[in-house]
C-alpha atoms as a PDB file:
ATOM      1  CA  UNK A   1     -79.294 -56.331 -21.964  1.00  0.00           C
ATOM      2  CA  UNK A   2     -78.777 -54.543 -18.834  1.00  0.00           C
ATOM      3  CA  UNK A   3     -76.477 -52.198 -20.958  1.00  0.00           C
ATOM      4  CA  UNK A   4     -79.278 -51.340 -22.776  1.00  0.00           C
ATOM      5  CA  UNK A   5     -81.317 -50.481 -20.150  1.00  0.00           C
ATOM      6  CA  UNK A   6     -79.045 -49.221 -18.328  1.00  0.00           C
ATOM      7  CA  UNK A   7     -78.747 -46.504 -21.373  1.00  0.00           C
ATOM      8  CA  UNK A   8     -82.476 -46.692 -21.778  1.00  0.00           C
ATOM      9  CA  UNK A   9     -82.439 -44.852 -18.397  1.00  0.00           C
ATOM     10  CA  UNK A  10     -80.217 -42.016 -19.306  1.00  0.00           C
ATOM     11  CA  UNK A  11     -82.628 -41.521 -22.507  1.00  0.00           C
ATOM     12  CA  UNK A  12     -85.634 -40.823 -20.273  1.00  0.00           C
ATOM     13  CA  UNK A  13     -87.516 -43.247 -22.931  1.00  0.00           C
ATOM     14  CA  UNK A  14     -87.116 -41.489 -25.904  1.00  0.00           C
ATOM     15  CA  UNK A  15     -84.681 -43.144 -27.620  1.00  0.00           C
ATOM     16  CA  UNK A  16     -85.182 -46.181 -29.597  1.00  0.00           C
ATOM     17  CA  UNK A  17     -83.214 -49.340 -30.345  1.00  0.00           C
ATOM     18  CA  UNK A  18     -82.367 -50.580 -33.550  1.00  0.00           C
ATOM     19  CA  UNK A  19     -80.014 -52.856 -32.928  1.00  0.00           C
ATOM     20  CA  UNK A  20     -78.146 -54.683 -29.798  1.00  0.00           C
ATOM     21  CA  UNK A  21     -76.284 -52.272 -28.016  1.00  0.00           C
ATOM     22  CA  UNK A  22     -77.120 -49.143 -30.340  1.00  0.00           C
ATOM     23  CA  UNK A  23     -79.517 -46.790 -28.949  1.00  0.00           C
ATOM     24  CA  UNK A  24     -80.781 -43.752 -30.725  1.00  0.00           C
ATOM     25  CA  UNK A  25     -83.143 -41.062 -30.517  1.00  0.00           C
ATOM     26  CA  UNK A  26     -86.169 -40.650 -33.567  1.00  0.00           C
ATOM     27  CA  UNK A  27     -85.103 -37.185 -34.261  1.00  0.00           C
ATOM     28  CA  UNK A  28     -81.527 -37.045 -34.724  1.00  0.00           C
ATOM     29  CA  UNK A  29     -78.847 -37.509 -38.075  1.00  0.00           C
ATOM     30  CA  UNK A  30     -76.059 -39.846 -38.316  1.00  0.00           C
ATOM     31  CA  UNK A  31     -73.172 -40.972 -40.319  1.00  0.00           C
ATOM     32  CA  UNK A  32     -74.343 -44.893 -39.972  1.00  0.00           C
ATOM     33  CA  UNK A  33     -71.865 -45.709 -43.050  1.00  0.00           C
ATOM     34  CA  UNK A  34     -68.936 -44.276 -41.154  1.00  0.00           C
ATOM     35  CA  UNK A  35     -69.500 -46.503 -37.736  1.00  0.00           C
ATOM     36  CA  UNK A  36     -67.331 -49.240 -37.524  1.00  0.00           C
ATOM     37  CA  UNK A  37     -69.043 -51.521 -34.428  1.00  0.00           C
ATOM     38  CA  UNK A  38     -66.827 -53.973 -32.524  1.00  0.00           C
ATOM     39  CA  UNK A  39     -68.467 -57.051 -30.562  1.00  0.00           C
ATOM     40  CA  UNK A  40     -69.834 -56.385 -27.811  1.00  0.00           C
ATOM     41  CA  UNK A  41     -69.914 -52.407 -28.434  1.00  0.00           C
ATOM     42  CA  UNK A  42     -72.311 -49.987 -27.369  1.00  0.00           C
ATOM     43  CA  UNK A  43     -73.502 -46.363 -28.819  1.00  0.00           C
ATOM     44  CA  UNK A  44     -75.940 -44.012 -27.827  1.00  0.00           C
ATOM     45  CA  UNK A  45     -76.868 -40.668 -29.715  1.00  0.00           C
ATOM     46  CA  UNK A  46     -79.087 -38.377 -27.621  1.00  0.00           C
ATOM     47  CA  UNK A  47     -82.334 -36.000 -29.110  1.00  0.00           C
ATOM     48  CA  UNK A  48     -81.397 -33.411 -31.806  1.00  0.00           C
ATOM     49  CA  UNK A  49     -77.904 -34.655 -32.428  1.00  0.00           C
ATOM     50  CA  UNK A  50     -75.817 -34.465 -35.489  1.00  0.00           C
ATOM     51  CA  UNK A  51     -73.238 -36.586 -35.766  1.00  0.00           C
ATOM     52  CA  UNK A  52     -71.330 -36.783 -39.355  1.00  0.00           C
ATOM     53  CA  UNK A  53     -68.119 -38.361 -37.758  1.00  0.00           C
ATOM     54  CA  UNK A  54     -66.615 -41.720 -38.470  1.00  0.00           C
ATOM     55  CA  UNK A  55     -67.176 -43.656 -34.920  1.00  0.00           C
ATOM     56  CA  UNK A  56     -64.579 -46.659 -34.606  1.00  0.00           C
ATOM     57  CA  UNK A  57     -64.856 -48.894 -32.097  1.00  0.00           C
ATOM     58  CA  UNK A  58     -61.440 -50.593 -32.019  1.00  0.00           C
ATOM     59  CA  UNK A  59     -61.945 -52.928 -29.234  1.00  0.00           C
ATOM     60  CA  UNK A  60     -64.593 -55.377 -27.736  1.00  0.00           C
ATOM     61  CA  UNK A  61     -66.734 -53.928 -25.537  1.00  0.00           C
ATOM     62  CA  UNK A  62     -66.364 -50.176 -26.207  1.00  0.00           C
ATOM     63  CA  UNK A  63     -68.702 -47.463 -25.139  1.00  0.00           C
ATOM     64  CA  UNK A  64     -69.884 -44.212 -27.113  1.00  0.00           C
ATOM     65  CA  UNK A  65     -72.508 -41.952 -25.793  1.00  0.00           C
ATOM     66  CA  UNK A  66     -73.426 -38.365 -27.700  1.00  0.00           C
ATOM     67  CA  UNK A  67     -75.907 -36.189 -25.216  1.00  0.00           C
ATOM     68  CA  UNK A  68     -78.327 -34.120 -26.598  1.00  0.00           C
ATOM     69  CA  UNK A  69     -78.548 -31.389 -29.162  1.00  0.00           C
ATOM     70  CA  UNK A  70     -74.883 -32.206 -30.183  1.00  0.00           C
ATOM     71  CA  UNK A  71     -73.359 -31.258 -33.102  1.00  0.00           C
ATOM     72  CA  UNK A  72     -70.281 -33.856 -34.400  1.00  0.00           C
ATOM     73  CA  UNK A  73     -68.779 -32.771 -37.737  1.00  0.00           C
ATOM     74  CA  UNK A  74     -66.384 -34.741 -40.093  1.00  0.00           C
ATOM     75  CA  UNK A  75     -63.906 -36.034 -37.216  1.00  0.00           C
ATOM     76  CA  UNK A  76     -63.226 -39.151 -35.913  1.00  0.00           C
ATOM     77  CA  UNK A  77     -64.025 -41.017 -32.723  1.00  0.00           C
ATOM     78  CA  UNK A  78     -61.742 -44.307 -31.909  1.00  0.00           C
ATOM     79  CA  UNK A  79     -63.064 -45.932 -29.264  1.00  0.00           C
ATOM     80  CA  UNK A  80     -61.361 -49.005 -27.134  1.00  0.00           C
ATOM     81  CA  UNK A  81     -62.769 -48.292 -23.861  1.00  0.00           C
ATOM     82  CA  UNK A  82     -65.150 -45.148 -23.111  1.00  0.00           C
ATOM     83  CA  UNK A  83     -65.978 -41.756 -24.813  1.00  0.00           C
ATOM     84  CA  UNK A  84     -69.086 -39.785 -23.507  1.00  0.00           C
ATOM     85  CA  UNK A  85     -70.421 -36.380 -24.644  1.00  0.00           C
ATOM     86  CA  UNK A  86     -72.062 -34.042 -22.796  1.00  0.00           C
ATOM     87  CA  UNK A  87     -75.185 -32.426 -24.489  1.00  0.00           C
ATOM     88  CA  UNK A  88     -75.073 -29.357 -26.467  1.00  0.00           C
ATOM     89  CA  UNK A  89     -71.636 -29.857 -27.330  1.00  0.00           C
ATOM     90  CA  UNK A  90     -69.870 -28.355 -30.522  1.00  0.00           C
ATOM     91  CA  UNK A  91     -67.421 -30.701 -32.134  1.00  0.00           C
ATOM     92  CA  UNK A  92     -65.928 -28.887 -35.327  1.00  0.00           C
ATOM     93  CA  UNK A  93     -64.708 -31.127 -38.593  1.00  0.00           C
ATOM     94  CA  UNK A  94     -61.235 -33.097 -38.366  1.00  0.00           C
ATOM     95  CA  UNK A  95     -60.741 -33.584 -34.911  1.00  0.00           C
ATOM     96  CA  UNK A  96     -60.064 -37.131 -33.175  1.00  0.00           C
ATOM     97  CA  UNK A  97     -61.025 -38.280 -30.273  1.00  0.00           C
ATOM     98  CA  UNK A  98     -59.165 -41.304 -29.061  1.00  0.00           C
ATOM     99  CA  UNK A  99     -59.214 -43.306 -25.462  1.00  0.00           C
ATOM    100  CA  UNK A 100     -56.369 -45.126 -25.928  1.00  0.00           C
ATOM    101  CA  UNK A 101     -52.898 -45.269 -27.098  1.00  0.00           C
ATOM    102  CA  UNK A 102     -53.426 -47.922 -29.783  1.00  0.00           C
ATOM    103  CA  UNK A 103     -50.093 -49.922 -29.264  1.00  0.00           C
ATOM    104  CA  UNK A 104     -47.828 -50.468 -26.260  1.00  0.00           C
ATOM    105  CA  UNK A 105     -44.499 -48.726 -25.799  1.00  0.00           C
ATOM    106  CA  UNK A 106     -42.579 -51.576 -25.920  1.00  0.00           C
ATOM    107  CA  UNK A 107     -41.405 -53.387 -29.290  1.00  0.00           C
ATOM    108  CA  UNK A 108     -41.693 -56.875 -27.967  1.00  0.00           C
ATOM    109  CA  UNK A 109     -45.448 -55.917 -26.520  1.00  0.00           C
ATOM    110  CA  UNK A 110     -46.497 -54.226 -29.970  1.00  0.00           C
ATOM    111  CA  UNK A 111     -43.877 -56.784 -32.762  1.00  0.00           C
ATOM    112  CA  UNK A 112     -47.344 -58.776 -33.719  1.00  0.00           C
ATOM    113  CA  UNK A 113     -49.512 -55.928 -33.570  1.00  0.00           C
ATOM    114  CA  UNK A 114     -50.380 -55.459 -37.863  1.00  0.00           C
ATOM    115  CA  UNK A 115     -50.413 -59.364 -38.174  1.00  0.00           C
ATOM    116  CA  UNK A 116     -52.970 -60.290 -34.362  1.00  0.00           C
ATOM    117  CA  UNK A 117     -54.462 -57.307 -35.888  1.00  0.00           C
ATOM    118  CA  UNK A 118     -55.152 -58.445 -39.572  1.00  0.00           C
ATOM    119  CA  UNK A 119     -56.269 -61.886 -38.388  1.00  0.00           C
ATOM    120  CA  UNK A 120     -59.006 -60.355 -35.648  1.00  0.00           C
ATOM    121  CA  UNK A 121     -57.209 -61.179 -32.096  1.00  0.00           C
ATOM    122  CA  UNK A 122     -54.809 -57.663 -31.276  1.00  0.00           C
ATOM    123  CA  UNK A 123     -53.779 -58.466 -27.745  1.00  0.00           C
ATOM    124  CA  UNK A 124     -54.774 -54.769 -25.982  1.00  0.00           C
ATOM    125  CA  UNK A 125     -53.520 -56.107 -22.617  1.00  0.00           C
ATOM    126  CA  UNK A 126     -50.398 -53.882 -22.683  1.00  0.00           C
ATOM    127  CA  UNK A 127     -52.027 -50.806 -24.167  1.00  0.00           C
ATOM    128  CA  UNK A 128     -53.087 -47.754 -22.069  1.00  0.00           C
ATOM    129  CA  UNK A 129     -56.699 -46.691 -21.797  1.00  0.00           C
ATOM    130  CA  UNK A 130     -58.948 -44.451 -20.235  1.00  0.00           C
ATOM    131  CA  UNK A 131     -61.724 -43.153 -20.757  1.00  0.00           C
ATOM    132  CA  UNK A 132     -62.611 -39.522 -22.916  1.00  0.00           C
ATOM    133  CA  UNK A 133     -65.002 -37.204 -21.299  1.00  0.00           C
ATOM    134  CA  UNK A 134     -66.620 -33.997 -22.366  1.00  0.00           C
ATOM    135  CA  UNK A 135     -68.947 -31.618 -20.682  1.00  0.00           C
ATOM    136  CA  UNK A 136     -71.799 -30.362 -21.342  1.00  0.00           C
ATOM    137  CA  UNK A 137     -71.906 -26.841 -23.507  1.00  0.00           C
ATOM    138  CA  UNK A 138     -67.838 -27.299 -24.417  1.00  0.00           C
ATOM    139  CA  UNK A 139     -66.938 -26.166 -28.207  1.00  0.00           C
ATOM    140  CA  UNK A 140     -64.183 -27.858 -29.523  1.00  0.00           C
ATOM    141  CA  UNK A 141     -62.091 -25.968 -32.588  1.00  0.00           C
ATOM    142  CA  UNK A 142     -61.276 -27.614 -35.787  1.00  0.00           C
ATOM    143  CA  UNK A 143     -58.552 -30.105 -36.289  1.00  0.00           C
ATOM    144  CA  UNK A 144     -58.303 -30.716 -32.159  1.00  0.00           C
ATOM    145  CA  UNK A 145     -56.653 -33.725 -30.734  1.00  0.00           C
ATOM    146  CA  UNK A 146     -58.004 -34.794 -27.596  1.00  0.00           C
ATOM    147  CA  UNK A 147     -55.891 -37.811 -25.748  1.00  0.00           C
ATOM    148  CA  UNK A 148     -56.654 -41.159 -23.836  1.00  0.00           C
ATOM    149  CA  UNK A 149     -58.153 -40.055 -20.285  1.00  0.00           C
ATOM    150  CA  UNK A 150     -59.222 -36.548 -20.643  1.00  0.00           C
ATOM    151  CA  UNK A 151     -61.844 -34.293 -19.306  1.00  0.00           C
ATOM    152  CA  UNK A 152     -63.313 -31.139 -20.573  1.00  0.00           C
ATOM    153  CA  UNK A 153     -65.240 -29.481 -18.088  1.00  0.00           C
ATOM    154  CA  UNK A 154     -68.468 -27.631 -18.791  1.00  0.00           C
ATOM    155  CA  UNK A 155     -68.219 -25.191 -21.345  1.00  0.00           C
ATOM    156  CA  UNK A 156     -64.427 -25.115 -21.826  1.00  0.00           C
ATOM    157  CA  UNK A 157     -63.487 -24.024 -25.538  1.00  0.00           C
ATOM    158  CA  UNK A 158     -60.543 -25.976 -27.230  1.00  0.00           C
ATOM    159  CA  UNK A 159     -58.827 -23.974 -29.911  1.00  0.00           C
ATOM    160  CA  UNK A 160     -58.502 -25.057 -33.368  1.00  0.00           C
ATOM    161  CA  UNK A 161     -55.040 -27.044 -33.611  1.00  0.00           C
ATOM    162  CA  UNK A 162     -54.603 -27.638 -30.525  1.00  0.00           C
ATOM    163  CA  UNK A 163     -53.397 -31.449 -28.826  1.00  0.00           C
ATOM    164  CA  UNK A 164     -55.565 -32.086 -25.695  1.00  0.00           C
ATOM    165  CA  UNK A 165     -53.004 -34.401 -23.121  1.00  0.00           C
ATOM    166  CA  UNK A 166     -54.441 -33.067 -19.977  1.00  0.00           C
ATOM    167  CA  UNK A 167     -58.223 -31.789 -18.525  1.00  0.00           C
ATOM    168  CA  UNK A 168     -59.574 -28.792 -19.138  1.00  0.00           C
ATOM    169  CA  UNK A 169     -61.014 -27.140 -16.210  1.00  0.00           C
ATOM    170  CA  UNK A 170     -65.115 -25.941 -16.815  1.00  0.00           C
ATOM    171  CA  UNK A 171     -65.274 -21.818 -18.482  1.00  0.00           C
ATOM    172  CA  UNK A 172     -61.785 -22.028 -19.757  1.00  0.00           C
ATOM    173  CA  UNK A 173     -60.410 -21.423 -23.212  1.00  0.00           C
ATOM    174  CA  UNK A 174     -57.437 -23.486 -23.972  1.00  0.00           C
ATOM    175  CA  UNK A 175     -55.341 -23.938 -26.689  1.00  0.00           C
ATOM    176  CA  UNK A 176     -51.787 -25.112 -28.126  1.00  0.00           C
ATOM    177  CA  UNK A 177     -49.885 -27.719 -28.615  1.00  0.00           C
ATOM    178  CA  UNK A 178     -49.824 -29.195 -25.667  1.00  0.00           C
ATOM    179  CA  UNK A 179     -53.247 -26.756 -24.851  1.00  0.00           C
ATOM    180  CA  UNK A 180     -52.816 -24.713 -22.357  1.00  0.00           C
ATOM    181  CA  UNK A 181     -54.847 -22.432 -20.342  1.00  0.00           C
ATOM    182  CA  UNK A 182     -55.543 -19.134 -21.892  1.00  0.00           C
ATOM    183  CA  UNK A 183     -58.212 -17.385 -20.254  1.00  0.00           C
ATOM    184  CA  UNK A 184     -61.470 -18.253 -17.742  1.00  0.00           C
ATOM    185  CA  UNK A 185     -64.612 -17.744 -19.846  1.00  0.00           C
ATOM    186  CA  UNK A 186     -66.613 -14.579 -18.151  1.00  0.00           C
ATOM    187  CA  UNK A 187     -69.615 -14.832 -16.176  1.00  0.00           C
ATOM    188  CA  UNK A 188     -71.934 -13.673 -19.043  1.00  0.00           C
ATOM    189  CA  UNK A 189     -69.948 -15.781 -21.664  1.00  0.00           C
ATOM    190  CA  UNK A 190     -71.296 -18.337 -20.291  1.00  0.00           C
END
């Protein structure tokens, strides 16, 4: 409950809940057939949002919050720890986001993964996570990769293709694979 609230707070009031840990707001549009919840999970979609991606949670206790006035095309979140959205944010279609590295590095930490896996009880205590964050205003290109532990700053712009490892600073366009800086956005660019 004090999750809830907790995200009740952020909302200003506006949203409402319609189920444990899942807080919406009245006027926005979801995917709810492509959400995969995880016990313990918790999702909030902010005012005006769009949000046609397929949301996995792959772990207990996994966060998700979209700001406001977001758009979210056909991409996918996967979700083991944290990913947060800014408002007015521009997510273009097949790009994944993705706070974690799903297996460990080692094949004696990852042998039982498919089988633990199959039967509901993955061990995650050897696989890197960290949390996904982007700013408010950023525009992220089709078919972009963004990695465990990343932050876009305000307004950056990711270019279509490119594999997100590292932050993005706020105004910049990056893009590559790895992205790299390519230019600062101008003062009345942004």
């Amino acid at each position: 409950m004090r999750q809830v609230k907790m995200l009740l707070g952020w909302c200003g009031g506006f949203f409402f809940r319609c189920r444990a840990g899942v807080i919406v707001a009245p006027d926005c549009r979801v995917a709810w057939h492509k959400i995969r919840f995880a016990r313990g999970s918790t999702l909030a979609i902010g005012n005006g949002s769009i949000v046609e991606a397929g949301i996995r949670f792959d772990r207990p206790g996994g966060s998700v919050r979209i700001g406001d006035r977001t758009f979210i095309g056909a991409s996918n979140l996967v979700c083991a720890e944290a990913i947060d959205i800014g408002d007015d944010v521009l997510v273009s279609w097949g790009c994944t986001i993705v706070d974690h590295n799903s297996h460990a590095l080692a094949w004696q930490d990852r042998s039982r993964d498919v089988g633990d896996w199959f039967d509901g009880r993955k061990d995650w205590a050897r696989v890197e996570r960290a949390a996904v964050r982007i700013g408010n205003r950023a525009w992220i290109g089709l078919n972009v990769i963004i990695l465990k532990g990343v932050e876009i700053g305000e307004g950056a712009v990711v270019g279509a293709g490119s594999v997100v490892s590292r932050d993005v600073p706020p105004w910049t366009v990056v893009a590559g694979n790895p992205a790299r800086p390519i230019r600062q956005l101008e003062a009345h660019e942004r």
